[in-house]
C-alpha atoms as a PDB file:
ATOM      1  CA  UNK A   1       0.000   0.000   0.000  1.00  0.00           C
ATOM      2  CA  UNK A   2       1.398   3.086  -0.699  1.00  0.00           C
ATOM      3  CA  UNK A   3       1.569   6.661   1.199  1.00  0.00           C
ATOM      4  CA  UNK A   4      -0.974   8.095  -1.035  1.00  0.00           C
ATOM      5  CA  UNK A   5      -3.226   5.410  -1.001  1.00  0.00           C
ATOM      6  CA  UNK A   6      -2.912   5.121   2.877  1.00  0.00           C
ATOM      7  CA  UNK A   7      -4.120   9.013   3.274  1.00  0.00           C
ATOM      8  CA  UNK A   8      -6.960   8.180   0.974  1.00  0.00           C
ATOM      9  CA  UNK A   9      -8.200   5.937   3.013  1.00  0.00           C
ATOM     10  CA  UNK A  10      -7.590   7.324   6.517  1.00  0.00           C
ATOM     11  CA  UNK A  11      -9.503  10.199   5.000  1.00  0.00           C
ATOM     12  CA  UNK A  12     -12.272   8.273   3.947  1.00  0.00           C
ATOM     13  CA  UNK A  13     -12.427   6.743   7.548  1.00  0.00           C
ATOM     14  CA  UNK A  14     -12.830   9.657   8.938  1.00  0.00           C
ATOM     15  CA  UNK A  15     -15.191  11.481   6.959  1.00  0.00           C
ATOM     16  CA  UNK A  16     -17.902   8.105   7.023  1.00  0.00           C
ATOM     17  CA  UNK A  17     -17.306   7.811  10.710  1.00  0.00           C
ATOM     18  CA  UNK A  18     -18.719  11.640  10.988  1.00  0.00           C
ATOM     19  CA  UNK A  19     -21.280  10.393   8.621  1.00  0.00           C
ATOM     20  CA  UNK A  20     -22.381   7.762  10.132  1.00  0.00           C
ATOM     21  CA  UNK A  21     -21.649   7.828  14.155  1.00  0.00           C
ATOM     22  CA  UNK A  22     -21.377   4.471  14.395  1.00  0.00           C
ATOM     23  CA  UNK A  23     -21.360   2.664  17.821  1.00  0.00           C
ATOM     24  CA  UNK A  24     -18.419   0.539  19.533  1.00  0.00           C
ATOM     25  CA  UNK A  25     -19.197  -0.516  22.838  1.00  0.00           C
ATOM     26  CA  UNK A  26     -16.258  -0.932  25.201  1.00  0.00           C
ATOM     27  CA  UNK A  27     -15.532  -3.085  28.411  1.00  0.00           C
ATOM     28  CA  UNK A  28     -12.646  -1.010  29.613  1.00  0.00           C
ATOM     29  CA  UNK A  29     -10.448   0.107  32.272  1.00  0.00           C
ATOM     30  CA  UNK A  30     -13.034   2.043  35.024  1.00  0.00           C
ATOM     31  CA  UNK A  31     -10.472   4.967  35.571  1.00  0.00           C
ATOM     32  CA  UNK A  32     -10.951   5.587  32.309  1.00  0.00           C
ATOM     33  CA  UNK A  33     -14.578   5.266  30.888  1.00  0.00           C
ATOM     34  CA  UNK A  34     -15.230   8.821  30.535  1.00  0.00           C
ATOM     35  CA  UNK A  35     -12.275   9.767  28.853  1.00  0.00           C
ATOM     36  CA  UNK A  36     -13.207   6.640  26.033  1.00  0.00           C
ATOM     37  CA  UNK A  37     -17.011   8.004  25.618  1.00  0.00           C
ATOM     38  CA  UNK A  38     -15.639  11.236  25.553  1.00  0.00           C
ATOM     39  CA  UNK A  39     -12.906  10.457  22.597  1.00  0.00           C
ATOM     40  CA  UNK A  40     -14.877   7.982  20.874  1.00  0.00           C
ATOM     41  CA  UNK A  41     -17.971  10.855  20.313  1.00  0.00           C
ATOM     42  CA  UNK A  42     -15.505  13.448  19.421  1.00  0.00           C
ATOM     43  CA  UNK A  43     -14.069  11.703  16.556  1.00  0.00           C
ATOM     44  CA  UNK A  44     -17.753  11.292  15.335  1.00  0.00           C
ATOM     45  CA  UNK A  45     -18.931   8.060  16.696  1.00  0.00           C
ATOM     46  CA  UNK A  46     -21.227   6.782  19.957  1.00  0.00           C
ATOM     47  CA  UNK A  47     -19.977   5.401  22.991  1.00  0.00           C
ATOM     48  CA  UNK A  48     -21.235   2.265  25.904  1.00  0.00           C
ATOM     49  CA  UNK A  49     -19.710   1.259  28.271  1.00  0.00           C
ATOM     50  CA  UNK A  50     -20.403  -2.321  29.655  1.00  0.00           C
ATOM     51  CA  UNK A  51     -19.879  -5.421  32.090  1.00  0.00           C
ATOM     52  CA  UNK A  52     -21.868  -8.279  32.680  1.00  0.00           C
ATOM     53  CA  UNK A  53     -21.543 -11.203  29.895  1.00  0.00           C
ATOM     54  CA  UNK A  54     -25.236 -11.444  28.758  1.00  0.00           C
ATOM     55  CA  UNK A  55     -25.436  -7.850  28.534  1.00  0.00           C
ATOM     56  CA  UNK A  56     -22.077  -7.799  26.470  1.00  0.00           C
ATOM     57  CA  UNK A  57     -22.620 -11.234  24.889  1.00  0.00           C
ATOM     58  CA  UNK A  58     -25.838 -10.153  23.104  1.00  0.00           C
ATOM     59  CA  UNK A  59     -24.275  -6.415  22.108  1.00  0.00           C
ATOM     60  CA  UNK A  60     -21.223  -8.412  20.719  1.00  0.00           C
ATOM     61  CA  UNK A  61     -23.336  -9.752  18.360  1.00  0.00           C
ATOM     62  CA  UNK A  62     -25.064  -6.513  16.977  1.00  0.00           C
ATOM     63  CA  UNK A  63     -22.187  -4.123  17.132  1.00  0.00           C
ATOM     64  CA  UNK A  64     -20.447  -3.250  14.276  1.00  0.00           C
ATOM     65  CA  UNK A  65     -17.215  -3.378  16.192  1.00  0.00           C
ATOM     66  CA  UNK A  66     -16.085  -3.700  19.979  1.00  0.00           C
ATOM     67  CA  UNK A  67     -13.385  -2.685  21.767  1.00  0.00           C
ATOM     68  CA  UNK A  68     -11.556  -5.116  25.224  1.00  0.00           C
ATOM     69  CA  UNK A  69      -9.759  -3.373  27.885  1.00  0.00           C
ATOM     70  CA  UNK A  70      -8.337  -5.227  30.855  1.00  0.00           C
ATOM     71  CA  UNK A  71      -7.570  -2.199  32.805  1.00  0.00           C
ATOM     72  CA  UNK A  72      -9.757  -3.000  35.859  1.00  0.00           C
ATOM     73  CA  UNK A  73      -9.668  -6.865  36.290  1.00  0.00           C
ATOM     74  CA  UNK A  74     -12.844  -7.822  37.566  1.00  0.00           C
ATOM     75  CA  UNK A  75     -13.647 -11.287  39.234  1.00  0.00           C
ATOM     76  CA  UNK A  76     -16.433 -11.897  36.773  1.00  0.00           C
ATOM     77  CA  UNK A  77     -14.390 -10.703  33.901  1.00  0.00           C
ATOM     78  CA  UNK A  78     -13.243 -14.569  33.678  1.00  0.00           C
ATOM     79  CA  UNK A  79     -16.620 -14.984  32.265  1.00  0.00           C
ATOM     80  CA  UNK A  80     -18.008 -11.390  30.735  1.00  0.00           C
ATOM     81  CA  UNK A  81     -14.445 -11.391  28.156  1.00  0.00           C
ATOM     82  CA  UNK A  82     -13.979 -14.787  27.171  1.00  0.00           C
ATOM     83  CA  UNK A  83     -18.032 -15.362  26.465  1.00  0.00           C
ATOM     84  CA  UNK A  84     -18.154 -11.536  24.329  1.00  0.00           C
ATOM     85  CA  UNK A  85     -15.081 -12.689  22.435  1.00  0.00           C
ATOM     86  CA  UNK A  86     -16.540 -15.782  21.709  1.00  0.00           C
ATOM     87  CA  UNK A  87     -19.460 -13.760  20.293  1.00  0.00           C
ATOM     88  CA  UNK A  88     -17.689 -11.531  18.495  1.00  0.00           C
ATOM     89  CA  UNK A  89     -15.390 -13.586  16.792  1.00  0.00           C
ATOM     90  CA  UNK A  90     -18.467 -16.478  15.774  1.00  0.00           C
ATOM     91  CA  UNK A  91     -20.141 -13.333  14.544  1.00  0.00           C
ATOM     92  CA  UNK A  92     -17.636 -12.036  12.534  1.00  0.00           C
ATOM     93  CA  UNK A  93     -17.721  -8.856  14.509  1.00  0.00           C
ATOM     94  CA  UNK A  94     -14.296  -6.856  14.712  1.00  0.00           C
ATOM     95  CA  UNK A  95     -12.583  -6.403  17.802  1.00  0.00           C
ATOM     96  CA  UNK A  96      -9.927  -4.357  19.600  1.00  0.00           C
ATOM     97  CA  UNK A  97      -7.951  -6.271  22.396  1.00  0.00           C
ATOM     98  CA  UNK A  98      -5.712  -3.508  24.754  1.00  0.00           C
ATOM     99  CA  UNK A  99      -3.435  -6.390  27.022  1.00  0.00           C
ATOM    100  CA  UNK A 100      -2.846  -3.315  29.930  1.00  0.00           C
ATOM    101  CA  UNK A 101      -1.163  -4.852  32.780  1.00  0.00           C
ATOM    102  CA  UNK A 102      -0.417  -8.307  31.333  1.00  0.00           C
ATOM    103  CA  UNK A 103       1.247 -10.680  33.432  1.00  0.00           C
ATOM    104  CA  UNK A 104      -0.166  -8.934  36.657  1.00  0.00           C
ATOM    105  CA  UNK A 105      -2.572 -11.205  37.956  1.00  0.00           C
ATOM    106  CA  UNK A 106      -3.509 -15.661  37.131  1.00  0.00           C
ATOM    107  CA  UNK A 107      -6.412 -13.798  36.104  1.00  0.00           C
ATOM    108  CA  UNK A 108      -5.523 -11.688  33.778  1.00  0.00           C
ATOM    109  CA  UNK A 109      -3.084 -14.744  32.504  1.00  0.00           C
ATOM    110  CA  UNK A 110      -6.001 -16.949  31.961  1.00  0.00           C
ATOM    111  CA  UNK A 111      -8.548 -14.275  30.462  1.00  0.00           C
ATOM    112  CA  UNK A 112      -5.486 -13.253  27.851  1.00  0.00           C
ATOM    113  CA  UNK A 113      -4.492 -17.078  27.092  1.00  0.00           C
ATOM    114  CA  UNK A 114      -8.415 -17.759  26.151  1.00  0.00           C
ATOM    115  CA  UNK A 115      -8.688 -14.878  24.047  1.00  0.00           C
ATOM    116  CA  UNK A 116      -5.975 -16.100  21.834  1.00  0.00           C
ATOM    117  CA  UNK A 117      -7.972 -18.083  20.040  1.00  0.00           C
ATOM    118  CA  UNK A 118     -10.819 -15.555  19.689  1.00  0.00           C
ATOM    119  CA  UNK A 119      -7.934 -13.415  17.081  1.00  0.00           C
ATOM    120  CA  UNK A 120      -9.002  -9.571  17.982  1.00  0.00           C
ATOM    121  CA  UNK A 121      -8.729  -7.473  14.763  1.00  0.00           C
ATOM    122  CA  UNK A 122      -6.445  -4.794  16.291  1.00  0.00           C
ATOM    123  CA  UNK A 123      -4.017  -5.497  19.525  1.00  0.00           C
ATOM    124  CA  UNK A 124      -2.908  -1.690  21.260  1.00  0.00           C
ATOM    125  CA  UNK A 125      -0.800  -1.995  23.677  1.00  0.00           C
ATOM    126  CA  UNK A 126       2.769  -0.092  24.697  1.00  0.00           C
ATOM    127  CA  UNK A 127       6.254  -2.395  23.998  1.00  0.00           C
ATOM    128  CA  UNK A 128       6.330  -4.399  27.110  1.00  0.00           C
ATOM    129  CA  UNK A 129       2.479  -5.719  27.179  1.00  0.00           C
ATOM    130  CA  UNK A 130       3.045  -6.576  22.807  1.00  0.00           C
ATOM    131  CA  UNK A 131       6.203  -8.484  23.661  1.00  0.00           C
ATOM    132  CA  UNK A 132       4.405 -10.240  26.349  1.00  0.00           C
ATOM    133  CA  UNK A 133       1.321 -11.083  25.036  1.00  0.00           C
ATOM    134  CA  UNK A 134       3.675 -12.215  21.843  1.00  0.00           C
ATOM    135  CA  UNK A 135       5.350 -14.655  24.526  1.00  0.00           C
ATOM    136  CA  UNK A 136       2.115 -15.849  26.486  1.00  0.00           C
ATOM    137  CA  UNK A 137       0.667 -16.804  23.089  1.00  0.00           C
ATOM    138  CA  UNK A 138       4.071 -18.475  22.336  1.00  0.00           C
ATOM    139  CA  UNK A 139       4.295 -16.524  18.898  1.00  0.00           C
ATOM    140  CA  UNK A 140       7.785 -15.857  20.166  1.00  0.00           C
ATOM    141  CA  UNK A 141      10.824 -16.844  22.620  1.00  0.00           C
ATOM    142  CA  UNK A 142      12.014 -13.571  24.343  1.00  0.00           C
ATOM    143  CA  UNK A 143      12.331 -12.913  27.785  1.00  0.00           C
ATOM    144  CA  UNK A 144      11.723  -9.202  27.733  1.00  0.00           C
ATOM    145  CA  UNK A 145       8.994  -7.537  28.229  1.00  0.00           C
ATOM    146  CA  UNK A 146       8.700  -6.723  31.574  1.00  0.00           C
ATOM    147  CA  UNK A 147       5.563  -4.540  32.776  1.00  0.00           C
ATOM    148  CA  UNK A 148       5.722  -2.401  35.394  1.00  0.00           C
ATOM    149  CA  UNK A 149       2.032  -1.698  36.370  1.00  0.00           C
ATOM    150  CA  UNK A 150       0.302  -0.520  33.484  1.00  0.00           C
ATOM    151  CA  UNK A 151       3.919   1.418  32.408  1.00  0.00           C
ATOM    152  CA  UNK A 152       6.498   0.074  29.681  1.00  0.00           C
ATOM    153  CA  UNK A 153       9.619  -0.924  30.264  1.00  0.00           C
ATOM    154  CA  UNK A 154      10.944  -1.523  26.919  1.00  0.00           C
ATOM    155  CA  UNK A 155      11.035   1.289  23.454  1.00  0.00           C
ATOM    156  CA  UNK A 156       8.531   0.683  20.842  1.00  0.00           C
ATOM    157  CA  UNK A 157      11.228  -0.270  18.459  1.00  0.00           C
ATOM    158  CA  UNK A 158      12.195  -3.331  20.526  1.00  0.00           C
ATOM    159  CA  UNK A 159       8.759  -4.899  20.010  1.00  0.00           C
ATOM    160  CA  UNK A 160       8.843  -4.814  16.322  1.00  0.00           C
ATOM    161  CA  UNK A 161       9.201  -8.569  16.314  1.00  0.00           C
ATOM    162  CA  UNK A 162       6.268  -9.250  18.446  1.00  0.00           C
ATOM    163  CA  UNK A 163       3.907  -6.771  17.048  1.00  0.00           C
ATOM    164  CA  UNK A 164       4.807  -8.393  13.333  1.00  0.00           C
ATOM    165  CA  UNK A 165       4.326 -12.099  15.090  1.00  0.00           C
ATOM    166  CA  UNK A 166       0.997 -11.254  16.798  1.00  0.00           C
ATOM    167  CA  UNK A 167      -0.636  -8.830  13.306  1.00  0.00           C
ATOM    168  CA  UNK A 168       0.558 -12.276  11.089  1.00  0.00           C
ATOM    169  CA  UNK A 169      -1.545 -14.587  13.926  1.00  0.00           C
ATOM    170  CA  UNK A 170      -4.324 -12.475  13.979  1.00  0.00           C
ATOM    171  CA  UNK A 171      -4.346 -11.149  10.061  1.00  0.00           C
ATOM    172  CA  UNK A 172      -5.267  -7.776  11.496  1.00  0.00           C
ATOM    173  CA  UNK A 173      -3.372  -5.097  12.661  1.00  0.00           C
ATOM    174  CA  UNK A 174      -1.432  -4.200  16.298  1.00  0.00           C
ATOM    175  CA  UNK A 175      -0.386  -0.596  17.075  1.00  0.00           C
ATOM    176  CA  UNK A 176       2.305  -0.019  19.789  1.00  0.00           C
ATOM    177  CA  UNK A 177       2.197   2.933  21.620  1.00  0.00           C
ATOM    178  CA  UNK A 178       4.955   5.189  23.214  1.00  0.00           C
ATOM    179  CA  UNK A 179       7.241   8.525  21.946  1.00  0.00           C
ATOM    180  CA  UNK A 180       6.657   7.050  18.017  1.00  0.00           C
ATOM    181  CA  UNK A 181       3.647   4.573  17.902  1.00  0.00           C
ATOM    182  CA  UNK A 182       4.375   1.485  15.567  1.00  0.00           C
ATOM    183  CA  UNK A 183       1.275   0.048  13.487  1.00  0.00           C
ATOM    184  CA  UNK A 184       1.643  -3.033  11.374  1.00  0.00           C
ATOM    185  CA  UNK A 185      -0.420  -5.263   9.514  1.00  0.00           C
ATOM    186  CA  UNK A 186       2.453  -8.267   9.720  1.00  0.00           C
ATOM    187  CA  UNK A 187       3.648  -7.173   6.292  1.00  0.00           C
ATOM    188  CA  UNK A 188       3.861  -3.050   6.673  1.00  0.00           C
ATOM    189  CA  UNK A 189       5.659  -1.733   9.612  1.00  0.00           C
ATOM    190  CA  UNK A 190       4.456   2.033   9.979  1.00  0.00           C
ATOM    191  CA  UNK A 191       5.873   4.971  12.489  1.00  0.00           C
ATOM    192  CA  UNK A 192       3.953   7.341  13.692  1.00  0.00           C
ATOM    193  CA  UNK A 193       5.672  10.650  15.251  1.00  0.00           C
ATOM    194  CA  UNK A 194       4.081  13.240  16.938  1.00  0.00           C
ATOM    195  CA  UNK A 195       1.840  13.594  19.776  1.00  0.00           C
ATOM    196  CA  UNK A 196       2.840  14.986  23.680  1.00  0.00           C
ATOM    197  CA  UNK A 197       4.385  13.580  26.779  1.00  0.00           C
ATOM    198  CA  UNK A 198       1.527  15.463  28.345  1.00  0.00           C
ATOM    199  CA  UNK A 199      -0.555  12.557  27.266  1.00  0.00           C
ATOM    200  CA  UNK A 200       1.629   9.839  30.046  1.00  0.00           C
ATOM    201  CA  UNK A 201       0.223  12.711  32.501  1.00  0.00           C
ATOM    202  CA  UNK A 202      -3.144  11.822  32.211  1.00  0.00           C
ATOM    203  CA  UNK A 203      -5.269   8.814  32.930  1.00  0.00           C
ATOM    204  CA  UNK A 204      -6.150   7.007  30.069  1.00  0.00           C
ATOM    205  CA  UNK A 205      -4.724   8.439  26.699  1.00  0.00           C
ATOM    206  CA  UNK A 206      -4.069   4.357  25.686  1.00  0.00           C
ATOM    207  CA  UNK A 207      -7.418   3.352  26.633  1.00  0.00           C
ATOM    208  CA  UNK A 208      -8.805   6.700  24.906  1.00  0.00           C
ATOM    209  CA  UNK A 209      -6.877   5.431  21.498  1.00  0.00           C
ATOM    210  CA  UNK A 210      -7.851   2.033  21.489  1.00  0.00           C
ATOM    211  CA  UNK A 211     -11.347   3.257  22.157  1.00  0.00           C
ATOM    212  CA  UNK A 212     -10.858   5.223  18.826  1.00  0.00           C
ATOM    213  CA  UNK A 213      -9.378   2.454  16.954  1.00  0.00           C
ATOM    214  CA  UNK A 214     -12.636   0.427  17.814  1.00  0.00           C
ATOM    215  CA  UNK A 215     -14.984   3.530  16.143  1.00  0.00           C
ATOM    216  CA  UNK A 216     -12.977   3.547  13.173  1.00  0.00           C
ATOM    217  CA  UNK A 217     -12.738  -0.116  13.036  1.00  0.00           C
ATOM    218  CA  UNK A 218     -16.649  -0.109  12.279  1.00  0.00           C
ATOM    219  CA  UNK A 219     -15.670   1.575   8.468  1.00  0.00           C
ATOM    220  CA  UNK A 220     -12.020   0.280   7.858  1.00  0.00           C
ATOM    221  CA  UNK A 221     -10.076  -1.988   7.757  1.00  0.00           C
ATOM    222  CA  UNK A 222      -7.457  -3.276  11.439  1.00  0.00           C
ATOM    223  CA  UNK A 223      -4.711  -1.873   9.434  1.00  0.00           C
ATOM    224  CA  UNK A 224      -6.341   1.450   8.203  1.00  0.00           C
ATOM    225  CA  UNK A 225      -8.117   1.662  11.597  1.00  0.00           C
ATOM    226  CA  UNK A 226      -5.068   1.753  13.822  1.00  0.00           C
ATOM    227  CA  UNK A 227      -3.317   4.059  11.551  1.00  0.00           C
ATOM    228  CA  UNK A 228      -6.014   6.279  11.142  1.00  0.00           C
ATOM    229  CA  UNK A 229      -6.887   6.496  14.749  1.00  0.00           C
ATOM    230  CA  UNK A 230      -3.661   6.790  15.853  1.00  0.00           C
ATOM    231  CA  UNK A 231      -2.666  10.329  13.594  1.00  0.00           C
ATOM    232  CA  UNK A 232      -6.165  11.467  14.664  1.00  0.00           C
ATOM    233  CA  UNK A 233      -4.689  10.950  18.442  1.00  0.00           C
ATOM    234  CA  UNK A 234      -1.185  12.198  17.845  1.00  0.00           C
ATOM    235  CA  UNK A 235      -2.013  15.633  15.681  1.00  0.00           C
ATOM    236  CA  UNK A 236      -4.952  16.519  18.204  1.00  0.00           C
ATOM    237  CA  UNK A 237      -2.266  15.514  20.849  1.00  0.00           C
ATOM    238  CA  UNK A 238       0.414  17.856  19.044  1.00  0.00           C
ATOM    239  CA  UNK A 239      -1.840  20.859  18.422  1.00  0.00           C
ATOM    240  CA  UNK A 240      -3.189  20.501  22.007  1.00  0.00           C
ATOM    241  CA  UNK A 241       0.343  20.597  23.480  1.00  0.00           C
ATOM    242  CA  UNK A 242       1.110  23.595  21.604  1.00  0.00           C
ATOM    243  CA  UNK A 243      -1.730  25.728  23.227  1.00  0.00           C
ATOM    244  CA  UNK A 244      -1.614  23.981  26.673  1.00  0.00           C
ATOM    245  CA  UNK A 245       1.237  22.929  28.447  1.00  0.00           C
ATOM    246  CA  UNK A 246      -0.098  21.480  31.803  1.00  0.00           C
ATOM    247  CA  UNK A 247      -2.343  18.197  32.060  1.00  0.00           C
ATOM    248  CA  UNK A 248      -5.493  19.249  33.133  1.00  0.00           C
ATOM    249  CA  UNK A 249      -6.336  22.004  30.488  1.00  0.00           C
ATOM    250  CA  UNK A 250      -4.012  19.637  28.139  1.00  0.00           C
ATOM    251  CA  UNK A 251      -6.909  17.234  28.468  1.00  0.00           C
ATOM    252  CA  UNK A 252      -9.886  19.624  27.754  1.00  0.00           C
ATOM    253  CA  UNK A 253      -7.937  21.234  25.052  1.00  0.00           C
ATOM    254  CA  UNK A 254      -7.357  17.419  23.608  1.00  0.00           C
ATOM    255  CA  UNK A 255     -10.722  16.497  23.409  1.00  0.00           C
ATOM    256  CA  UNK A 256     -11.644  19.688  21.446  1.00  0.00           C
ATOM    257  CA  UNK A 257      -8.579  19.419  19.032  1.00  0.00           C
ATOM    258  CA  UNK A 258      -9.747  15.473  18.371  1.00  0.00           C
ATOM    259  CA  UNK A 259     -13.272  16.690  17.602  1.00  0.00           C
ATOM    260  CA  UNK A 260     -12.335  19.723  15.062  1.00  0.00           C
ATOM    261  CA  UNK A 261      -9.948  17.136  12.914  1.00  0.00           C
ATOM    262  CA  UNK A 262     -11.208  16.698   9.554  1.00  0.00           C
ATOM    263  CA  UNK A 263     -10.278  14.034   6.502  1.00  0.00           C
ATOM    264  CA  UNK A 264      -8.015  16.610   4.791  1.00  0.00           C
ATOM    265  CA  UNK A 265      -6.088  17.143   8.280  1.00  0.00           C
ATOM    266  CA  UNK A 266      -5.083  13.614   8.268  1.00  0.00           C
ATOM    267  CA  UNK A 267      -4.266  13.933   4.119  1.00  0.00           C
ATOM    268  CA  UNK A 268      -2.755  16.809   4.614  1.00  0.00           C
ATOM    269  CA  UNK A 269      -0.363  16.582   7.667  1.00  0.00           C
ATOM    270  CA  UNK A 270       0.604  13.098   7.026  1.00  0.00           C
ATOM    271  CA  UNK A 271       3.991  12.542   5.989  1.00  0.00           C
ATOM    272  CA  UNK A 272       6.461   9.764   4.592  1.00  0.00           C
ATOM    273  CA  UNK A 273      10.009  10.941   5.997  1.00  0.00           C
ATOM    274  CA  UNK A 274      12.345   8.283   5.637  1.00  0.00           C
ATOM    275  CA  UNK A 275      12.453   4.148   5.294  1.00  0.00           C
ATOM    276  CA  UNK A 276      14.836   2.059   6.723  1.00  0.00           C
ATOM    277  CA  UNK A 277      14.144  -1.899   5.567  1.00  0.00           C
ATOM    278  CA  UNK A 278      10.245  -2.151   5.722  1.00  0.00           C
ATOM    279  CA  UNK A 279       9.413   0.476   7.852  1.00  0.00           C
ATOM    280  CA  UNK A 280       8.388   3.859   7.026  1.00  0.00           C
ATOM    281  CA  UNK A 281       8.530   6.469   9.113  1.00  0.00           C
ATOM    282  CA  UNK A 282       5.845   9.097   9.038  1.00  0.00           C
ATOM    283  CA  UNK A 283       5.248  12.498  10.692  1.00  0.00           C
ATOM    284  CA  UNK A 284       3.369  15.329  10.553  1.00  0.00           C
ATOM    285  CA  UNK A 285       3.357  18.247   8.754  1.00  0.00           C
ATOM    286  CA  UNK A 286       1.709  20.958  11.515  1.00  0.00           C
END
């Protein structure tokens, strides 16, 4: 796929998700619910927020897309995410799986190992929770990957390997987060710059983007939908940094920035500025 074609269809992504407000549900990380409605309807589409398994069983199988968070690990979350996976995968129904704090709890080991099999479209995470949800689906050998809380202890660029390994499982798409967010489809490797460190001041700027990738996942492709979600994210996260530079009014000034982006923002900012053996770097031209 090439540059051009890529902004064509980020564009397109975003101008039928303003068309059409389409509706990804989310069982996410509590701290963060607001900020995921909140995100999801500024980029054009409609928010709910859920928990118990028939509730998010029968929604699974309606939505047009869905998005998994295991920020808050709930007991009964051993059988709301495996049963809504279940449903969304035997319905066809894409998914976005966000890993956070992998590795922390049996629980969360046994919720993440059933999933496997359930293949979400799109896998967010930062470096350390990719590299070890690569390793607790034994899609590779490493020993790194080390998570400290919900935090990253390794760069983006070290979980290349396991972001190509998990994307090729899957045949979707997995977008790492940290300073440059990495987005591949197992064949593409793609670079995003841009963004703010003000965003690691806040609570919930991952769950906010994989929240995002979920509404544009209802009109795109995993690929196109973690790209497309993730420049949305980093240019309202860039333009927002350069009016605000404190958290709180960071935040506010965020949300507003994400809901004034248009299609020819994405075209038009998006940049190819190097390559280096399959991966292209891009950044943006603000």
């Amino acid at each position: 796929m090439t540059e051009q074609q890529m902004r064509e269809a980020m564009a397109r992504a975003v101008e039928e998700v303003r068309e059409k407000n389409p509706l990804a549900p989310s069982i996410t990380n509590t701290v963060t619910q607001d900020f995921v409605a909140n995100a999801q309807l500024a980029v054009g589409g409609s928010a709910a927020m859920l928990y118990l398994a028939d509730e998010s069983e029968s929604i699974a199988k309606v939505a047009p897309a869905f998005y998994v968070n295991m920020g808050t690990a709930m007991p009964f979350y051993e059988e709301t995410l495996p049963r809504t996976a279940r449903a969304l995968y035997d319905n066809r129904t894409p998914w976005v799986l966000d890993p956070v704090g992998i590795g922390l709890s049996s629980l969360r080991t046994k919720i993440l190992t059933q999933l496997k099999e359930f293949k979400p479209s799109i896998i967010r995470g930062n470096a350390s929770e990719i590299i070890a949800l690569a390793k607790l689906w034994q899609l590779i050998t490493t020993d790194a990957g080390q998570v400290r809380g919900v935090d990253s202890t390794e760069k983006v660029s070290s979980a290349k390997t396991s972001a190509v390994a998990l994307a090729t499982f899957t045949g979707g798409a997995v977008a790492v987060s940290g300073e440059e967010d990495l987005v591949t489809d197992g064949e593409q490797i793609i670079l995003c710059a841009g963004g703010s460190i003000l965003s690691t001041k806040i609570t919930g700027s991952g769950c906010a983007l994989g929240g995002i990738m979920a509404i544009y996942l209802t009109v795109a492709t995993p690929f196109i939908a973690a790209l497309t979600a993730t420049t949305m994210f980093n240019l309202a996260g860039t333009k927002a940094a350069a009016e605000f530079n404190a958290p709180a009014s960071f935040k506010i000034n965020f949300l507003d920035n994400l809901y004034e982006l248009t299609a020819e923002d994405v075209s038009e900012n998006f940049r190819v500025v190097g390559s280096l053996e399959n991966m292209f770097n891009f950044n943006f031209g603000l």
